[in-house]
PDB file of N, CA and C in Angstrom:
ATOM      1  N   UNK A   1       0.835  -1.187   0.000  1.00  0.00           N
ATOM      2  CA  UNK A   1       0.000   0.000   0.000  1.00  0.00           C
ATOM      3  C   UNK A   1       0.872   1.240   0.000  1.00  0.00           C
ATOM      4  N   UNK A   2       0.268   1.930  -0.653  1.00  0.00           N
ATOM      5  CA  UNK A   2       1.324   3.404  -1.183  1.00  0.00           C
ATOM      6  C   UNK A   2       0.205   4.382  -0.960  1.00  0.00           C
ATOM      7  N   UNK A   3      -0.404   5.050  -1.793  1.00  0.00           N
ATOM      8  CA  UNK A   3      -1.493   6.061  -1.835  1.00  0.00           C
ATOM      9  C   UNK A   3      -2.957   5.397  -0.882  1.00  0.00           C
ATOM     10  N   UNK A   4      -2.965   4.594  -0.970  1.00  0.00           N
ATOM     11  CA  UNK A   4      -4.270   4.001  -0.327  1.00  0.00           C
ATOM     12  C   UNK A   4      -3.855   3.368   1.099  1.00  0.00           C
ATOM     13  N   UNK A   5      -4.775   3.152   1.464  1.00  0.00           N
ATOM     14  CA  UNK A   5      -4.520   3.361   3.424  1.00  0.00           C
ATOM     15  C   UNK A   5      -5.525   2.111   3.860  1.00  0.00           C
ATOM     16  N   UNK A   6      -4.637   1.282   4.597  1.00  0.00           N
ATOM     17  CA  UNK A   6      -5.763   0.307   5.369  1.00  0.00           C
ATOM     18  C   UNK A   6      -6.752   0.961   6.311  1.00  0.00           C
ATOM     19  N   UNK A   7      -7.784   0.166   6.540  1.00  0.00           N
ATOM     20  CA  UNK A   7      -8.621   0.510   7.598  1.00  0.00           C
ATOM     21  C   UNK A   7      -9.115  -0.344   8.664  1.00  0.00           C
ATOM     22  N   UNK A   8      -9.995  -0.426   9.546  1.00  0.00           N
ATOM     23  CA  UNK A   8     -10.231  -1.486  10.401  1.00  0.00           C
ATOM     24  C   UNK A   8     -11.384  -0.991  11.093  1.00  0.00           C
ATOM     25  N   UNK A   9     -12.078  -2.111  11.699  1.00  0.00           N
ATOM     26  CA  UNK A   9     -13.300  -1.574  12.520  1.00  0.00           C
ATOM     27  C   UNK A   9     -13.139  -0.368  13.291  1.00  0.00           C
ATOM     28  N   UNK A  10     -11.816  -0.420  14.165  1.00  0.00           N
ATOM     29  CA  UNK A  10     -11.767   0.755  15.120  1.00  0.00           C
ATOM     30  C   UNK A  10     -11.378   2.099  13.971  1.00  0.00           C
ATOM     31  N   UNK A  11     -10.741   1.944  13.044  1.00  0.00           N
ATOM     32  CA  UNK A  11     -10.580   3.269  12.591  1.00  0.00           C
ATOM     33  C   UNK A  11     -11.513   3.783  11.586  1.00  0.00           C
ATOM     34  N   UNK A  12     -12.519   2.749  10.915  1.00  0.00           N
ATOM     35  CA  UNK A  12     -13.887   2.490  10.256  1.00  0.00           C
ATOM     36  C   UNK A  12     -14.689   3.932  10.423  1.00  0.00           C
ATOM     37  N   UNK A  13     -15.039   4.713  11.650  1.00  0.00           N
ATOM     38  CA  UNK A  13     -15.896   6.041  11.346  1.00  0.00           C
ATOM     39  C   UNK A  13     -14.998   6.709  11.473  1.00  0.00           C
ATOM     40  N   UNK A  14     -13.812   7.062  11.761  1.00  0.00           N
ATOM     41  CA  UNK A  14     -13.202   8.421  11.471  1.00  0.00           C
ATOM     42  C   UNK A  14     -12.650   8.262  10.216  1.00  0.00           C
ATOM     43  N   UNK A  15     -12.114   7.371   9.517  1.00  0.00           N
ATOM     44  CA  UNK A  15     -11.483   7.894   8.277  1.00  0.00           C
ATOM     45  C   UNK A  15     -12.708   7.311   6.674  1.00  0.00           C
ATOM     46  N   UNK A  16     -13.905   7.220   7.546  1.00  0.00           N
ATOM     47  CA  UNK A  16     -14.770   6.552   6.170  1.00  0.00           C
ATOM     48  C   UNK A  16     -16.158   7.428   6.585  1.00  0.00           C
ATOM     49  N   UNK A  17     -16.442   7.023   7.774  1.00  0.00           N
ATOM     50  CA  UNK A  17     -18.141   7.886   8.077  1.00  0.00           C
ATOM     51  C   UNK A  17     -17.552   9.072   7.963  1.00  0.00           C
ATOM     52  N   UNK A  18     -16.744   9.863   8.920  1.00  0.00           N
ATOM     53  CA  UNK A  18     -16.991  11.002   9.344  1.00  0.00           C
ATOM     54  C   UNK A  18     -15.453  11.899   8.293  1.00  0.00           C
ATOM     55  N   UNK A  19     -15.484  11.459   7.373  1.00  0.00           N
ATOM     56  CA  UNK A  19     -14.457  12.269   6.193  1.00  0.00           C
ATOM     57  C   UNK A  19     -15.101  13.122   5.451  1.00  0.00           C
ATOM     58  N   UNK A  20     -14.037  14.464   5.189  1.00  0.00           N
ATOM     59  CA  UNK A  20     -15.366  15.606   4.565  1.00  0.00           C
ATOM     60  C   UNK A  20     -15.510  15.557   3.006  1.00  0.00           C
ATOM     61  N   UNK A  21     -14.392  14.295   2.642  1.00  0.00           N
ATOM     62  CA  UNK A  21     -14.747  14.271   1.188  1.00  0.00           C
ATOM     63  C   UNK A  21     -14.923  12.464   0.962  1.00  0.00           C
ATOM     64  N   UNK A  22     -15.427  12.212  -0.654  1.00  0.00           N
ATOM     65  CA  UNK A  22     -15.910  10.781  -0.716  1.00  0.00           C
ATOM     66  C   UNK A  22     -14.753   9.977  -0.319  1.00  0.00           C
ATOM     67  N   UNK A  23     -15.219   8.865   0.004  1.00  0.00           N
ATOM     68  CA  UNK A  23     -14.114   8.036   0.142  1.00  0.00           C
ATOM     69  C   UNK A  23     -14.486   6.392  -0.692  1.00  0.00           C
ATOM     70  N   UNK A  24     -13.854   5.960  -1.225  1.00  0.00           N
ATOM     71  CA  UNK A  24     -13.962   4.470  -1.968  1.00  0.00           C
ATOM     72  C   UNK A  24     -13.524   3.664  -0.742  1.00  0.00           C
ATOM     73  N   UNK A  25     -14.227   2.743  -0.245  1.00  0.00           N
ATOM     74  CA  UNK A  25     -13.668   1.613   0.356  1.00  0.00           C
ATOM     75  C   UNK A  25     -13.667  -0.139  -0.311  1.00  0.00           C
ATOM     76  N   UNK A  26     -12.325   0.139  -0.227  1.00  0.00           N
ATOM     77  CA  UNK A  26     -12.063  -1.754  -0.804  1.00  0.00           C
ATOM     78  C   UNK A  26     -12.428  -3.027  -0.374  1.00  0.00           C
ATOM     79  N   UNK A  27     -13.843  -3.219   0.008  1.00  0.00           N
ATOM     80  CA  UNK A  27     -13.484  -4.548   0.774  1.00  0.00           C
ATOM     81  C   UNK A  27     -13.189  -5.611   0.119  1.00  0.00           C
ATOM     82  N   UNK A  28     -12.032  -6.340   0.696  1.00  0.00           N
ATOM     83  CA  UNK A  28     -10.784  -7.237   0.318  1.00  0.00           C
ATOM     84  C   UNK A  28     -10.472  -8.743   0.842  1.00  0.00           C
ATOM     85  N   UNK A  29     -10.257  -9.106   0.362  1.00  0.00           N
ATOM     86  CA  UNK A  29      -9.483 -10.406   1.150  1.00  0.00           C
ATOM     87  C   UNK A  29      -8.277 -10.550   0.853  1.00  0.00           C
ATOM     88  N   UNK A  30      -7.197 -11.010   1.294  1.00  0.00           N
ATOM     89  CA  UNK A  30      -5.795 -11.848   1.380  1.00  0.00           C
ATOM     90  C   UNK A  30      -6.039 -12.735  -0.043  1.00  0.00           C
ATOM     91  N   UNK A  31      -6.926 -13.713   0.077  1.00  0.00           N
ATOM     92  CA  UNK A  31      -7.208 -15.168  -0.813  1.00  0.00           C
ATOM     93  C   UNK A  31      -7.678 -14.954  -1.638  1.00  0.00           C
ATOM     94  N   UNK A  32      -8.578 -13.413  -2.117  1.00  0.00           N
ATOM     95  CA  UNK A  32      -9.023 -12.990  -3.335  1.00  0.00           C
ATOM     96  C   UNK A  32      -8.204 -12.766  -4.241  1.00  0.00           C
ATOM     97  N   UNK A  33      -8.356 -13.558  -5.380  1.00  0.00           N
ATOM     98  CA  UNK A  33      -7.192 -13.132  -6.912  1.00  0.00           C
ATOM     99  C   UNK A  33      -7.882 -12.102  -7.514  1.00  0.00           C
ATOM    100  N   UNK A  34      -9.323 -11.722  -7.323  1.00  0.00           N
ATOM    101  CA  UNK A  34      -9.711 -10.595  -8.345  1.00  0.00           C
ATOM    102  C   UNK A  34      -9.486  -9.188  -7.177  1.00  0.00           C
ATOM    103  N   UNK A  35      -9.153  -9.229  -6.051  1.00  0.00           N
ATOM    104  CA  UNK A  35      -8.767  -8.251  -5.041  1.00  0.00           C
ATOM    105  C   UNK A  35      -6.852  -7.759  -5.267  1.00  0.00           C
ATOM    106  N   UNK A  36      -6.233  -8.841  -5.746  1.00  0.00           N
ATOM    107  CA  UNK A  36      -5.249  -8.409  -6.193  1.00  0.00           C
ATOM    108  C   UNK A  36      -4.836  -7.652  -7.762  1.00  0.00           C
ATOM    109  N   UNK A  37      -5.633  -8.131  -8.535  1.00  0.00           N
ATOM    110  CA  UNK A  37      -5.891  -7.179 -10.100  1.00  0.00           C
ATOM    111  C   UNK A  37      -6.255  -6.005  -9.388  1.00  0.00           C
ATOM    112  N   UNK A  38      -6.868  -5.905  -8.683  1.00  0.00           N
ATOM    113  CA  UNK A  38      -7.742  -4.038  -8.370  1.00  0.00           C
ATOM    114  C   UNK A  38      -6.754  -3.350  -7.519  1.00  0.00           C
ATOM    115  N   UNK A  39      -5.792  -4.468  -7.270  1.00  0.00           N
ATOM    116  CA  UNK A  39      -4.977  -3.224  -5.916  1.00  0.00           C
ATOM    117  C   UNK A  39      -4.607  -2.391  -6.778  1.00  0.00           C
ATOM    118  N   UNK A  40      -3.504  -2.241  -8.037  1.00  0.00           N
ATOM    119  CA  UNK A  40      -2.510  -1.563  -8.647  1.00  0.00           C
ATOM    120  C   UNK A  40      -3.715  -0.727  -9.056  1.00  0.00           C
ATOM    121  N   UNK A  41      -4.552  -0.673  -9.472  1.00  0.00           N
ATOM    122  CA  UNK A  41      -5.650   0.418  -9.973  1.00  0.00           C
ATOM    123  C   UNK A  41      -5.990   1.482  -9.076  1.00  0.00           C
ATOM    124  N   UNK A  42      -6.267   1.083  -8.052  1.00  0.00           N
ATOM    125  CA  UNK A  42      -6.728   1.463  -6.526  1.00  0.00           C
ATOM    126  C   UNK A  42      -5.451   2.867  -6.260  1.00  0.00           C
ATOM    127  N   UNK A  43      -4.255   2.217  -5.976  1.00  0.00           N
ATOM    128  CA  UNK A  43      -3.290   2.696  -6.005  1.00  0.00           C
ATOM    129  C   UNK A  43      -3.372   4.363  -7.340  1.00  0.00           C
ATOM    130  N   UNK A  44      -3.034   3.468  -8.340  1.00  0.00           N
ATOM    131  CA  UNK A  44      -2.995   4.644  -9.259  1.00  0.00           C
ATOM    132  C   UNK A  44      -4.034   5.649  -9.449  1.00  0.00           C
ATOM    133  N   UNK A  45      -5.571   5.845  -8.907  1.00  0.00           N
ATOM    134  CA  UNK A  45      -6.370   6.140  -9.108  1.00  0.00           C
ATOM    135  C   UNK A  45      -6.251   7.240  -7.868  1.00  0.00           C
ATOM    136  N   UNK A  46      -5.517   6.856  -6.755  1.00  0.00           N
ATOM    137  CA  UNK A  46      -5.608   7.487  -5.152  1.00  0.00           C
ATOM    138  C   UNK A  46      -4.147   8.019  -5.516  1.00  0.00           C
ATOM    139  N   UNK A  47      -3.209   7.914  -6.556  1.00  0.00           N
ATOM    140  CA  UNK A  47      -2.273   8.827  -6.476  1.00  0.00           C
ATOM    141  C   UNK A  47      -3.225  10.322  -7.436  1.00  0.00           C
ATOM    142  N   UNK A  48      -3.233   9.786  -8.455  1.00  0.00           N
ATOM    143  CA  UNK A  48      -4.071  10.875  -9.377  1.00  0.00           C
ATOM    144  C   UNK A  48      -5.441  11.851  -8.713  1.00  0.00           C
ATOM    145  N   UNK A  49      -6.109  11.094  -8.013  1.00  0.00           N
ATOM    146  CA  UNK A  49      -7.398  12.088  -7.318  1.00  0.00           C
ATOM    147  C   UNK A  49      -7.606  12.142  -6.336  1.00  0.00           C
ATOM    148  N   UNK A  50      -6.036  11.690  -4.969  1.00  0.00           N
ATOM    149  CA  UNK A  50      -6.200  11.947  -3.689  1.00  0.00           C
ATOM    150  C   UNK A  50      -6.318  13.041  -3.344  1.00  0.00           C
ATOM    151  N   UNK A  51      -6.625  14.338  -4.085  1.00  0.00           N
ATOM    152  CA  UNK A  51      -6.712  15.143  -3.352  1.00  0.00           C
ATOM    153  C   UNK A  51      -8.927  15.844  -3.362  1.00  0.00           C
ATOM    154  N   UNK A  52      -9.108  14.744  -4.287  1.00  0.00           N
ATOM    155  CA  UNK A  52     -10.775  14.894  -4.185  1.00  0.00           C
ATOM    156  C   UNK A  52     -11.284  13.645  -3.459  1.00  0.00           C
ATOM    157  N   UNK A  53     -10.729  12.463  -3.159  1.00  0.00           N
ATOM    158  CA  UNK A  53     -11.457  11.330  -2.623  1.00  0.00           C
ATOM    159  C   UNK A  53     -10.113  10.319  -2.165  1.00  0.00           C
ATOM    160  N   UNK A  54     -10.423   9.937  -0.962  1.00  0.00           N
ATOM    161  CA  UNK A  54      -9.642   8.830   0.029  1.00  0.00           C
ATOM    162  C   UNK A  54     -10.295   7.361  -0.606  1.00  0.00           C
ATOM    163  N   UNK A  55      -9.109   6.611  -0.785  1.00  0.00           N
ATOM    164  CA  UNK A  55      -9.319   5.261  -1.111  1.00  0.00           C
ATOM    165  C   UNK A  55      -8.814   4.494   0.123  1.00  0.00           C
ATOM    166  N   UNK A  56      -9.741   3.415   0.714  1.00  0.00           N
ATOM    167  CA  UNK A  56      -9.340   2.546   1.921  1.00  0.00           C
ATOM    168  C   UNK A  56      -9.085   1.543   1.322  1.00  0.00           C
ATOM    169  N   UNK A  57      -9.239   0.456   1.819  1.00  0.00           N
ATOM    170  CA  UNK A  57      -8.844  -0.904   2.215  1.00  0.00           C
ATOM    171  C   UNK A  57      -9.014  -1.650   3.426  1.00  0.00           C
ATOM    172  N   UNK A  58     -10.080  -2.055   2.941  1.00  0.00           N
ATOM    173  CA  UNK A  58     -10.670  -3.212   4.314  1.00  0.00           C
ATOM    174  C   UNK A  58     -10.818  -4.296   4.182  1.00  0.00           C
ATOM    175  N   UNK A  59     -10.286  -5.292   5.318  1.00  0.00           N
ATOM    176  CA  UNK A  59      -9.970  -6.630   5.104  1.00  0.00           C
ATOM    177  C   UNK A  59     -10.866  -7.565   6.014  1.00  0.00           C
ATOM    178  N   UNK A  60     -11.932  -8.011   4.763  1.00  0.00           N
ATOM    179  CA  UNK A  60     -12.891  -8.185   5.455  1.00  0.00           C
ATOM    180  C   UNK A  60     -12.892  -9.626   6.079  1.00  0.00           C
ATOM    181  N   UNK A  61     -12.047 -10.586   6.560  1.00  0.00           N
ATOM    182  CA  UNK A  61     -11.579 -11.341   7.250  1.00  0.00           C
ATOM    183  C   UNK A  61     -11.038 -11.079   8.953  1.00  0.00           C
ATOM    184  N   UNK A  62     -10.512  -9.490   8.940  1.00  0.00           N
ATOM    185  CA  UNK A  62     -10.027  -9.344   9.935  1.00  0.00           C
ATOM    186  C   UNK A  62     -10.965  -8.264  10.441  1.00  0.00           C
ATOM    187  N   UNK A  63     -12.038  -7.949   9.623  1.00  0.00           N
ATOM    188  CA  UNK A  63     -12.959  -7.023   9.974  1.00  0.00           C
ATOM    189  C   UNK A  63     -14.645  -7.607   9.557  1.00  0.00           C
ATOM    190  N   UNK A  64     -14.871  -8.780  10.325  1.00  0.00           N
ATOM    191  CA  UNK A  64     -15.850  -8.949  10.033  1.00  0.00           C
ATOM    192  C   UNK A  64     -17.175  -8.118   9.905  1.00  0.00           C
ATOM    193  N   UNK A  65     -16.950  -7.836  11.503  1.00  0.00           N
ATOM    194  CA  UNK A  65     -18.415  -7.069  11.879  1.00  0.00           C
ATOM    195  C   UNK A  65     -18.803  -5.481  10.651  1.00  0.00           C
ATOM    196  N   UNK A  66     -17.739  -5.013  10.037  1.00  0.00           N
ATOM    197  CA  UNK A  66     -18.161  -3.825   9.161  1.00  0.00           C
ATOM    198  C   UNK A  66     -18.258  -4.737   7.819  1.00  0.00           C
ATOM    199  N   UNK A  67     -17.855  -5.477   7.377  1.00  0.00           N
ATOM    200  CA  UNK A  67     -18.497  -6.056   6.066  1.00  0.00           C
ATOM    201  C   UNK A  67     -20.204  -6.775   6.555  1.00  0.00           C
ATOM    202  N   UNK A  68     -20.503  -6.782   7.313  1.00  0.00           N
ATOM    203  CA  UNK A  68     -21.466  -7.259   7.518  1.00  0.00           C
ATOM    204  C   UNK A  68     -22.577  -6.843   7.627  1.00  0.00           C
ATOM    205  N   UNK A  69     -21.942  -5.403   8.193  1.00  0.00           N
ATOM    206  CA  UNK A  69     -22.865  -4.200   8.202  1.00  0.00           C
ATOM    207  C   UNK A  69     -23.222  -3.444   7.010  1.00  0.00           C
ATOM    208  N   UNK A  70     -22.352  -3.482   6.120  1.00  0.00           N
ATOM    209  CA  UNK A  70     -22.815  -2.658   4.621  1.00  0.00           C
ATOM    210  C   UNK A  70     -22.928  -4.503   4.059  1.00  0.00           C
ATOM    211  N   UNK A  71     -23.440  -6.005   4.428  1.00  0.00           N
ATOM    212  CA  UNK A  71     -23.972  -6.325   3.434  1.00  0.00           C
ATOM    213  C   UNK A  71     -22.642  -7.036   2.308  1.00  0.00           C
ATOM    214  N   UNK A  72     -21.330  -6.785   2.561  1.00  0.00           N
ATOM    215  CA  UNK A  72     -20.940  -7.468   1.726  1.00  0.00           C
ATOM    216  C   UNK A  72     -20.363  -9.083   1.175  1.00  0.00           C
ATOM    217  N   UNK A  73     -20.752  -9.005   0.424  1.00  0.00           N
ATOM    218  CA  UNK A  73     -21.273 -11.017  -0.018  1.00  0.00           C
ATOM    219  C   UNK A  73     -20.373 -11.488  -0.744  1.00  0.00           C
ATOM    220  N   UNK A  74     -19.380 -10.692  -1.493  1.00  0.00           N
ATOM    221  CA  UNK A  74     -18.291 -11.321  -2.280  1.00  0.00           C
ATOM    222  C   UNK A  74     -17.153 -10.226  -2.503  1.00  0.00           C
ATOM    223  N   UNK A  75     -15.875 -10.097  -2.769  1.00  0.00           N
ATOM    224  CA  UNK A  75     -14.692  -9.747  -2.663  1.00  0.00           C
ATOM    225  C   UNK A  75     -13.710  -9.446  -4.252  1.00  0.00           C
ATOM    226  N   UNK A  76     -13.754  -8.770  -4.749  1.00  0.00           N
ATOM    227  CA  UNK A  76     -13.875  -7.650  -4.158  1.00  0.00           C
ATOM    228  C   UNK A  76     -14.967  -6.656  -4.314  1.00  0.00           C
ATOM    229  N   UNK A  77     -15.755  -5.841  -2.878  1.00  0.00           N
ATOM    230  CA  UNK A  77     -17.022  -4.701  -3.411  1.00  0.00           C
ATOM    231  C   UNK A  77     -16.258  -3.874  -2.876  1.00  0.00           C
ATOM    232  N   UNK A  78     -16.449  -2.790  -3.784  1.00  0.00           N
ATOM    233  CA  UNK A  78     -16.204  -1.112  -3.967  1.00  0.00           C
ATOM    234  C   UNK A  78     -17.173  -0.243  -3.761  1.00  0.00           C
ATOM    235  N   UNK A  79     -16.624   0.171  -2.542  1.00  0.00           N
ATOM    236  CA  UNK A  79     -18.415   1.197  -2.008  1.00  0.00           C
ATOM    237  C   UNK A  79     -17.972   2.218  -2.238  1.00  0.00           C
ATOM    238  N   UNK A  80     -18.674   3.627  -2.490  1.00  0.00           N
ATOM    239  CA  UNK A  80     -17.928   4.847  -2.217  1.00  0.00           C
ATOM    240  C   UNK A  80     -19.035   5.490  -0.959  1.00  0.00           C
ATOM    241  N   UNK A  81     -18.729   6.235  -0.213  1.00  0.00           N
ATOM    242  CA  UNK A  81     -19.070   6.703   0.433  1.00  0.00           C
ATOM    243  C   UNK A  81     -19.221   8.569   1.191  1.00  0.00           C
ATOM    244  N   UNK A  82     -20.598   8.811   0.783  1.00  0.00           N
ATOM    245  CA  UNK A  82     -20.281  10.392   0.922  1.00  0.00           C
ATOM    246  C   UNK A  82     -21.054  10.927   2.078  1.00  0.00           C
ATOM    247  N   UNK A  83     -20.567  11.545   2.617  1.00  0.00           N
ATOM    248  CA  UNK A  83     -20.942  12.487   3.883  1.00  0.00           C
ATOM    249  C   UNK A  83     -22.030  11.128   5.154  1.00  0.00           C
ATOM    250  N   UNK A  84     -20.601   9.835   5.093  1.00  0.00           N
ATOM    251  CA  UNK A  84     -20.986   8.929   6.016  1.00  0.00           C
ATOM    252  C   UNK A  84     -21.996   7.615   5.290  1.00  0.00           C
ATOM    253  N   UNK A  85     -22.272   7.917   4.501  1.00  0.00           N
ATOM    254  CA  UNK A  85     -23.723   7.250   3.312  1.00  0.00           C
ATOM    255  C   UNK A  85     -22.754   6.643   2.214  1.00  0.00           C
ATOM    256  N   UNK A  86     -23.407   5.094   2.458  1.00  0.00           N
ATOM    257  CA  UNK A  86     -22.594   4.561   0.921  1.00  0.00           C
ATOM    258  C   UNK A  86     -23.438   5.286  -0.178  1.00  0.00           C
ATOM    259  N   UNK A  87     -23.460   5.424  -1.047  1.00  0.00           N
ATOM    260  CA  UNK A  87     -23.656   5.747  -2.105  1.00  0.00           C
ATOM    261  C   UNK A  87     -24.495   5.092  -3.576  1.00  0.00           C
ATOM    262  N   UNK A  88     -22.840   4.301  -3.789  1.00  0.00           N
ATOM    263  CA  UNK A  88     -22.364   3.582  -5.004  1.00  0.00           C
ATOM    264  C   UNK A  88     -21.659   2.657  -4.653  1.00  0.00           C
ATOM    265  N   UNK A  89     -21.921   1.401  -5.249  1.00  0.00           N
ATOM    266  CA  UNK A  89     -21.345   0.004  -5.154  1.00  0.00           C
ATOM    267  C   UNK A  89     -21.261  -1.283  -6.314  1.00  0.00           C
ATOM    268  N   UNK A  90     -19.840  -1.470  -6.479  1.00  0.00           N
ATOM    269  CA  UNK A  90     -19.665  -2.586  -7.125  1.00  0.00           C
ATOM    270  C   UNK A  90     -19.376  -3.874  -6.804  1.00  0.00           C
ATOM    271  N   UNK A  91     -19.320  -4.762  -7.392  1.00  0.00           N
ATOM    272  CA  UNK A  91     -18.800  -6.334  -6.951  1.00  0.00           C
ATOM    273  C   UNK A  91     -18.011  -6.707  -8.127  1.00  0.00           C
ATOM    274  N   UNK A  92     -17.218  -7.493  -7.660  1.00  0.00           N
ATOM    275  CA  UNK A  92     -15.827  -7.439  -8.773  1.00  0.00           C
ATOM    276  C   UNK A  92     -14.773  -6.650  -9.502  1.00  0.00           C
ATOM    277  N   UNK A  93     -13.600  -7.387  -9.762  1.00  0.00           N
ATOM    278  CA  UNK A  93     -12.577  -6.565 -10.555  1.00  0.00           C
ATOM    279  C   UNK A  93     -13.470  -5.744 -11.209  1.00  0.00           C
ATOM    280  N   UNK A  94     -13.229  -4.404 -11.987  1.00  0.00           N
ATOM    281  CA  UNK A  94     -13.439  -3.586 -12.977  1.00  0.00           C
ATOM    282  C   UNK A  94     -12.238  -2.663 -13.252  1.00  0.00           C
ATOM    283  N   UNK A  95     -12.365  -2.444 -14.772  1.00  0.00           N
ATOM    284  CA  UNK A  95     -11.288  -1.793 -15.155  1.00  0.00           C
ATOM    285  C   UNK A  95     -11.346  -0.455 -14.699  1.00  0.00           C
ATOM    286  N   UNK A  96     -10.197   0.246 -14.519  1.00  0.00           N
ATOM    287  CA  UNK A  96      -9.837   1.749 -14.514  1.00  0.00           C
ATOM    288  C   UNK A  96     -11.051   2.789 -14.670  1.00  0.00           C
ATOM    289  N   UNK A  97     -11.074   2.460 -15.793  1.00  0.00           N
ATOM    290  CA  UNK A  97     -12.235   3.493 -16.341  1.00  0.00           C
ATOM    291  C   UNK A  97     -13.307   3.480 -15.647  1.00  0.00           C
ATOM    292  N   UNK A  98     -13.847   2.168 -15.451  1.00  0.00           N
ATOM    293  CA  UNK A  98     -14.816   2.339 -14.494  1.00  0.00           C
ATOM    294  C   UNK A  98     -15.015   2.201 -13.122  1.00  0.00           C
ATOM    295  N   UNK A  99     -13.737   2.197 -12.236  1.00  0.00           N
ATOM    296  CA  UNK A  99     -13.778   2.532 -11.135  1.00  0.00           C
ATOM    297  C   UNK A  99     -13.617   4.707 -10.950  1.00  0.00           C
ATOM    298  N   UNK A 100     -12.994   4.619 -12.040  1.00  0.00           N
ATOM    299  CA  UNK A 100     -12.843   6.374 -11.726  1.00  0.00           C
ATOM    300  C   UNK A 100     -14.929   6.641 -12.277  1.00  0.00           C
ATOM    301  N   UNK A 101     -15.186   6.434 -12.738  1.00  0.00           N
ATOM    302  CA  UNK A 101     -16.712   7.190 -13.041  1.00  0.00           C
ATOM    303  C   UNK A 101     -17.522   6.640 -11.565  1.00  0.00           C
ATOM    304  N   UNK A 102     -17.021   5.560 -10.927  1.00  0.00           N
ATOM    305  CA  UNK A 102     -17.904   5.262  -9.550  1.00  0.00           C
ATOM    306  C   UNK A 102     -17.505   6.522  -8.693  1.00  0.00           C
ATOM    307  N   UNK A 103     -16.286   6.540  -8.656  1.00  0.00           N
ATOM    308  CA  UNK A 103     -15.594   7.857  -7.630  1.00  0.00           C
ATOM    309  C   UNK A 103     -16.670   8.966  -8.252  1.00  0.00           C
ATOM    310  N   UNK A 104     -16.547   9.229  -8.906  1.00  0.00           N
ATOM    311  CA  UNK A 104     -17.012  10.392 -10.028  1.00  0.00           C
ATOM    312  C   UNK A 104     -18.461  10.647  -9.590  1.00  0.00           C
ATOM    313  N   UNK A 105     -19.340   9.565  -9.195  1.00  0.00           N
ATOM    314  CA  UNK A 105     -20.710   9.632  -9.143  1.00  0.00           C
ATOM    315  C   UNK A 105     -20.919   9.886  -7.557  1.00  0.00           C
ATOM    316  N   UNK A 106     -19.835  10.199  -6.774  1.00  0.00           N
ATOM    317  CA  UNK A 106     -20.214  10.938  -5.320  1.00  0.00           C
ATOM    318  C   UNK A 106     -19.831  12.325  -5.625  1.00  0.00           C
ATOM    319  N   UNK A 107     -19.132  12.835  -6.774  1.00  0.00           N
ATOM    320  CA  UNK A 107     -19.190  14.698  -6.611  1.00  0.00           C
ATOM    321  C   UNK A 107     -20.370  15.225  -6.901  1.00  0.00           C
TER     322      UNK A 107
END
């Protein structure tokens, strides 16, 4: 991890609910192969527009109780989240292009 930032239950509302701009959260696994295609994207996407939206990383093995709470059923989902409120959500790898128009759809 370089531009993008782990997260965890305890740090879960300050750097995702209570952030004043959107934030994408990764939920991830270790054992997911389509969670490893999306890291390098993730990355490049949070160097280019970290300064409009925070990209996390949550590992939803070691964070059960918050994948459970937004509901998530398979690895990797991409929530974005604005002013505490998911938003927008995917399931599975997706290319570039269309992870930046998900970011895109919380401005």
């Amino acid at each position: 991890m370089g531009a993008t930032r782990a997260v965890t239950e305890a740090s879960f509302a300050t750097d995702v609910l209570m952030s004043d701009k959107p934030v994408l959260v990764d939920f991830w696994a270790e054992w997911c192969q389509p969670c490893r295609k999306v890291a390098p994207l993730l990355e490049e996407i949070a160097t280019e527009m970290g300064d409009k939206v925070s990209i996390v990383k949550l590992n939803i093995d070691e964070n059960p109780e918050i994948a459970r709470r937004y509901r998530v059923m398979s690895v990797p989902t991409l929530t974005v989240f604005k002013a505490g409120e998911p938003v927008q959500s995917v399931a599975g790898a997706r290319p570039k292009g269309d992870l930046v128009k998900l970011i895109e759809s919380a401005f």
